[in-house]
Protein backbone atom coordinates (compact mmCIF):
# COMPACT_ATOMS: atom_id res chain seq x y z
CA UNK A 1 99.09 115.95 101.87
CA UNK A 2 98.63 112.14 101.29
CA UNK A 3 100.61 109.64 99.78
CA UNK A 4 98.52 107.90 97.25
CA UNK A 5 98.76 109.21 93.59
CA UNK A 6 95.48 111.13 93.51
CA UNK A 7 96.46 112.96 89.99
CA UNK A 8 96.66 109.02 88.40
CA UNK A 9 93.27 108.35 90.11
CA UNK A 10 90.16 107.93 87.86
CA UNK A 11 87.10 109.53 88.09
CA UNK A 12 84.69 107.87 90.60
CA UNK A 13 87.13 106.12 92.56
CA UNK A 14 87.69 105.38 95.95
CA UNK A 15 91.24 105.15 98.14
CA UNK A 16 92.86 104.79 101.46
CA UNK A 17 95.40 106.62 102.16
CA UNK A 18 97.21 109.24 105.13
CA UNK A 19 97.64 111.96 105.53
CA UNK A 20 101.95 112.38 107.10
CA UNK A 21 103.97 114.94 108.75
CA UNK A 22 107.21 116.14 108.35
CA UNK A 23 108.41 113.17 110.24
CA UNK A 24 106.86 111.12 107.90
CA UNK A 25 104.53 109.67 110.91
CA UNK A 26 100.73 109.37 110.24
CA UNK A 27 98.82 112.24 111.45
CA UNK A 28 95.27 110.86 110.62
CA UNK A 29 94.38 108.00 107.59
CA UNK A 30 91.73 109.00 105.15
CA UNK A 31 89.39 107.68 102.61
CA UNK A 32 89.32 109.83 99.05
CA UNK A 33 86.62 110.10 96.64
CA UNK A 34 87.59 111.62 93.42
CA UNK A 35 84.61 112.99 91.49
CA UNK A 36 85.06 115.28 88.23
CA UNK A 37 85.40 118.55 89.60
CA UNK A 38 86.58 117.97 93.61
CA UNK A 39 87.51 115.35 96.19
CA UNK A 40 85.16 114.54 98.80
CA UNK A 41 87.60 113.32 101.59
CA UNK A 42 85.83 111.26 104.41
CA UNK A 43 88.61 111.47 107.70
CA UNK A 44 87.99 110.07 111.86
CA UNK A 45 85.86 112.44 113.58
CA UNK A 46 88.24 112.17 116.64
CA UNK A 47 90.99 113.81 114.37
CA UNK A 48 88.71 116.42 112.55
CA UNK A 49 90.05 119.22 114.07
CA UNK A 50 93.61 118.58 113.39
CA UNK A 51 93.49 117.10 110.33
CA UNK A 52 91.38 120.44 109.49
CA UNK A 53 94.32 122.42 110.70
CA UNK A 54 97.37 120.81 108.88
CA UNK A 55 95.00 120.55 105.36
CA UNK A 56 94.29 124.51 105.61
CA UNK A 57 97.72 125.15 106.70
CA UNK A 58 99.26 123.38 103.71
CA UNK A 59 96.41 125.33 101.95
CA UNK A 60 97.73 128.49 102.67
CA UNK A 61 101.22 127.71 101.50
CA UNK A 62 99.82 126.27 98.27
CA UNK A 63 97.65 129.66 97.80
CA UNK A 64 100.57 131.71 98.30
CA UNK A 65 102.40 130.24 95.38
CA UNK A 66 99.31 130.91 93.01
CA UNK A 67 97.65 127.93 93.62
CA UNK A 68 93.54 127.70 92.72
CA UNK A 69 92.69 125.42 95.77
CA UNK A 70 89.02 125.41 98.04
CA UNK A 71 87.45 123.58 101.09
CA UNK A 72 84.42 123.21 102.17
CA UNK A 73 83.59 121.54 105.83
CA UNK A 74 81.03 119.27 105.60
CA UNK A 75 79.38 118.83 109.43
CA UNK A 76 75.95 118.29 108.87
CA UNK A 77 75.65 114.54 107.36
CA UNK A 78 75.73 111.10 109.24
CA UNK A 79 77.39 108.48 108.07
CA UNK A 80 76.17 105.01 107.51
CA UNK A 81 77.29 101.33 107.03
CA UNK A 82 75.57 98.66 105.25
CA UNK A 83 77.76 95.66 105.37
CA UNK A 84 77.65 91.88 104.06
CA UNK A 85 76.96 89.82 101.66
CA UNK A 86 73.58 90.84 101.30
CA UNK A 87 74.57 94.54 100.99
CA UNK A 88 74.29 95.49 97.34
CA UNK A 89 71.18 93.43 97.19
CA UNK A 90 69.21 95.94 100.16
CA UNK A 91 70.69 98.68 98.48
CA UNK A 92 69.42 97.95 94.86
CA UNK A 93 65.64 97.69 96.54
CA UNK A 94 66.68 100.95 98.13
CA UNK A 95 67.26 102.57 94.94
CA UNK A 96 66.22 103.11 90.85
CA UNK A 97 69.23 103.38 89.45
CA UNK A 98 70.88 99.90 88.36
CA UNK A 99 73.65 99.27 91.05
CA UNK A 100 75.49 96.06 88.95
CA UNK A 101 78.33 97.93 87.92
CA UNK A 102 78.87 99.51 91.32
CA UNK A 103 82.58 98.48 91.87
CA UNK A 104 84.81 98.13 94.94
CA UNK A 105 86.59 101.24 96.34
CA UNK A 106 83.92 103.23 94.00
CA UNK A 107 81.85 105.83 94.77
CA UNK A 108 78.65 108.02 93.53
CA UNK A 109 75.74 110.34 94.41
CA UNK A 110 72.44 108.53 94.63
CA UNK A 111 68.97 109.01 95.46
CA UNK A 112 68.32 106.64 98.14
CA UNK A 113 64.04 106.72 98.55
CA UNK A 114 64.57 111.01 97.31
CA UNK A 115 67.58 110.91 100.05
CA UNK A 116 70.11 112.42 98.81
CA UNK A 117 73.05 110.31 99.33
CA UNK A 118 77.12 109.59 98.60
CA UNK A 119 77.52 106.28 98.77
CA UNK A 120 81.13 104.55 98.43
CA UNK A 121 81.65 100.63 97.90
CA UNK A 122 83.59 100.45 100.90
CA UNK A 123 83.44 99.17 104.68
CA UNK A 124 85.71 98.62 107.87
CA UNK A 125 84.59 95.36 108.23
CA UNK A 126 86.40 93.21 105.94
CA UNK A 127 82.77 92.38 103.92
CA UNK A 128 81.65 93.75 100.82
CA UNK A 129 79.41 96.71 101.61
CA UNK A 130 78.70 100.51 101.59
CA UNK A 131 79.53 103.53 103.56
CA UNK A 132 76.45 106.08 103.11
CA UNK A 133 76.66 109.74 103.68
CA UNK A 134 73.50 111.53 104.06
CA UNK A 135 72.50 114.87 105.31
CA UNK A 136 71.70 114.31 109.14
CA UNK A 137 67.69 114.90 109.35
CA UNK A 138 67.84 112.18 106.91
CA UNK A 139 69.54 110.05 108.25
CA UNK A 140 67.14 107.95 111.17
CA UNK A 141 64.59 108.07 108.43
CA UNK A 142 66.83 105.66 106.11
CA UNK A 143 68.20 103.67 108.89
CA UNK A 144 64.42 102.56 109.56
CA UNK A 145 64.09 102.28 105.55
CA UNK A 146 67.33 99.61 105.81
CA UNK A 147 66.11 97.98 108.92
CA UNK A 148 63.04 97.40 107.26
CA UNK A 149 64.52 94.37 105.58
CA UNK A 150 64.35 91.15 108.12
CA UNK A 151 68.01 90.26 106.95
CA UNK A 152 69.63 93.38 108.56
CA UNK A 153 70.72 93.71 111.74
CA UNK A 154 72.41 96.75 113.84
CA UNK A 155 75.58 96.57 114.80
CA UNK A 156 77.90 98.71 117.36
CA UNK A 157 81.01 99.71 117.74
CA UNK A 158 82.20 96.42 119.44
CA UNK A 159 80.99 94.13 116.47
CA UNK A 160 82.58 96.73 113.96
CA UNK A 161 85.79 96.45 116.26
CA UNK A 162 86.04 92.73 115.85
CA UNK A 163 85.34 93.09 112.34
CA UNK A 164 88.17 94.94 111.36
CA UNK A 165 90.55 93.31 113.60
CA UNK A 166 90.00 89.70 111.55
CA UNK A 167 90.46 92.38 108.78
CA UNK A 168 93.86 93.52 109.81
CA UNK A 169 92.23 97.09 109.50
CA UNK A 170 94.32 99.74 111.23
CA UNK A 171 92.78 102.05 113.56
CA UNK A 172 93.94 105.34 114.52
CA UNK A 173 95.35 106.01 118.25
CA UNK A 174 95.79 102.17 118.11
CA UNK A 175 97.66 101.00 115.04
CA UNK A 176 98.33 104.22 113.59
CA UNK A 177 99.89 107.47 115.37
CA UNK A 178 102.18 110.43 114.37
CA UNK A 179 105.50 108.59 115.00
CA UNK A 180 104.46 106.00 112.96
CA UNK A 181 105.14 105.65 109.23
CA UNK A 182 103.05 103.86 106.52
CA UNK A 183 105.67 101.38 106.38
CA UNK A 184 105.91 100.72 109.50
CA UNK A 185 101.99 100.46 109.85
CA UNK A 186 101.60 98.09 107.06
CA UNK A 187 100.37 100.42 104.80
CA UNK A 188 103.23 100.43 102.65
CA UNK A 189 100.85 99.44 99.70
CA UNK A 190 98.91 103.01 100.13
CA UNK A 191 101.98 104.63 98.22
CA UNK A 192 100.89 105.26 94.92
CA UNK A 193 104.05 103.82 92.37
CA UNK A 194 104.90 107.05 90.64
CA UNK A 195 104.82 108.94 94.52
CA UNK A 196 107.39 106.15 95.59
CA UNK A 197 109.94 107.34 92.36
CA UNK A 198 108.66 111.24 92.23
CA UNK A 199 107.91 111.45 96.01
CA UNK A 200 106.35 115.38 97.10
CA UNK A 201 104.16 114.54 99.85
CA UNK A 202 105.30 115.22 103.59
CA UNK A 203 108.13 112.51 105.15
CA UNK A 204 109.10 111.42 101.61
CA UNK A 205 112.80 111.13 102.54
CA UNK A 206 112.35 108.84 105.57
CA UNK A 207 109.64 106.70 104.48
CA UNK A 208 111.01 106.22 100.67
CA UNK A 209 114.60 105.44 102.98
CA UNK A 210 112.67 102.80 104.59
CA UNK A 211 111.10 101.27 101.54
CA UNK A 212 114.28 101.06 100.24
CA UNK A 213 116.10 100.03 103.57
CA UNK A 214 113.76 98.08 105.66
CA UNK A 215 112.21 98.92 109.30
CA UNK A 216 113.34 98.20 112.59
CA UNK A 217 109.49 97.80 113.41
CA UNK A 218 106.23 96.48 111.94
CA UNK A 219 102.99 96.16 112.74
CA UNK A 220 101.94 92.57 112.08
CA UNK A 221 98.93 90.44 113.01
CA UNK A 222 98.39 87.63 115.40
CA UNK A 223 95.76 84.90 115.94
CA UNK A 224 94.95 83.93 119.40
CA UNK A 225 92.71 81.29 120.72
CA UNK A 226 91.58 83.48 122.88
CA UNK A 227 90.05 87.04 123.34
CA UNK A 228 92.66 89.04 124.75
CA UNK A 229 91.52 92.12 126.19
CA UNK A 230 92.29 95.61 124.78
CA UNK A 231 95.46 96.57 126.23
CA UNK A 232 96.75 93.16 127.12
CA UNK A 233 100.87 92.63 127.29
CA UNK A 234 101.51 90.10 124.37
């Protein structure tokens, strides 16, 4: 479904990857937890339902050639972000477990003030941070616990926007869409090494042509002086 190498993976960690179509184009990118005995796989909301339909569709194929493979939908959590450089610091008064060896692009269930939480060193805002994933009823209850802290500060979606465009972070419908390929999204570094000599995962023969080959297009970043408006002809 994806092309990062999630059988190389270790347990606890983290990844971003996409998932690709026969085309090789990216239908939806994804984060991917790997815990000892399942993935938890964190995808946009906007694409939920079709990502849900290609993953049970390649499911089904799998199952019919005697493969052991489950899912289970997750819909009732919230999801949030505690970003900067005084992240892991809030968090650690947040919680009783010792947080020091909490690495990037790692993840783990914690008890966030008896919340039940999954919390992955991770962000889309180009700052250290973490992206918390509690069940829903829970979830005002430890946004007032995190805001309780003079340091922190809500953001929205424009702030988070900015963010991850000094980030070079993709986002979907944007920078990413199903006629485009990981390479030429500038995600070429999501292929895991042995998928780029073994290959198996959806598009394989067009994007490991243009790894090889080169593209005819890329996305690329710019700096401005300015603030060009969303949609503006550069």
């Amino acid at each position: 479904l994806v092309v990062a190498d999630i059988e190389e993976m270790p347990f606890g960690a983290s990844v971003l990857s996409v998932f690709t179509n026969e085309n090789g184009g990216i239908i939806d990118d994804t984060v991917i937890c790997k815990h000892a005995d399942h993935l938890y796989i964190v995808s946009n909301a906007a694409c939920a339902d079709k990502d849900l339909n290609h993953i049970r569709t390649k499911m089904g194929e799998f199952q019919k050639k005697g493969g052991l493979v489950d899912l289970k939908v997750i819909d009732d959590r919230a999801l949030l972000a505690l970003q900067g450089p005084l992240a892991a610091e809030i968090l650690q008064k947040l919680c009783d477990k010792d947080l020091s060896d909490f690495k990037f692009m790692t993840s783990r269930f914690l008890h966030i003030k008896t919340i039940e939480s999954h919390v992955s060193r991770s962000g889309y805002t180009g700052e250290d941070g973490f992206e918390i994933s509690v069940p829903e009823l829970s979830s005002q209850r430890l946004a007032k616990l995190i805001l309780g802290y003079p340091s922190v500060h809500l953001a929205g979606l424009g702030a988070r926007d900015s963010l991850r465009l000094e980030a070079g972070l993709c986002l979907y419908g944007h920078d990413l869409d199903d006629s485009t390929t990981p390479v030429e999204a500038g995600l070429a570094w999501t292929i895991g090494k042995r998928r780029r000599v073994e290959g198996g995962f959806l598009g394989a023969d067009r994007i490991l042509a243009q790894l090889k080959d080169g593209v005819t297009r890329r996305r690329v970043g710019l700096i401005v002086e300015g603030a060009p408006a969303r949609g503006t002809i550069i």
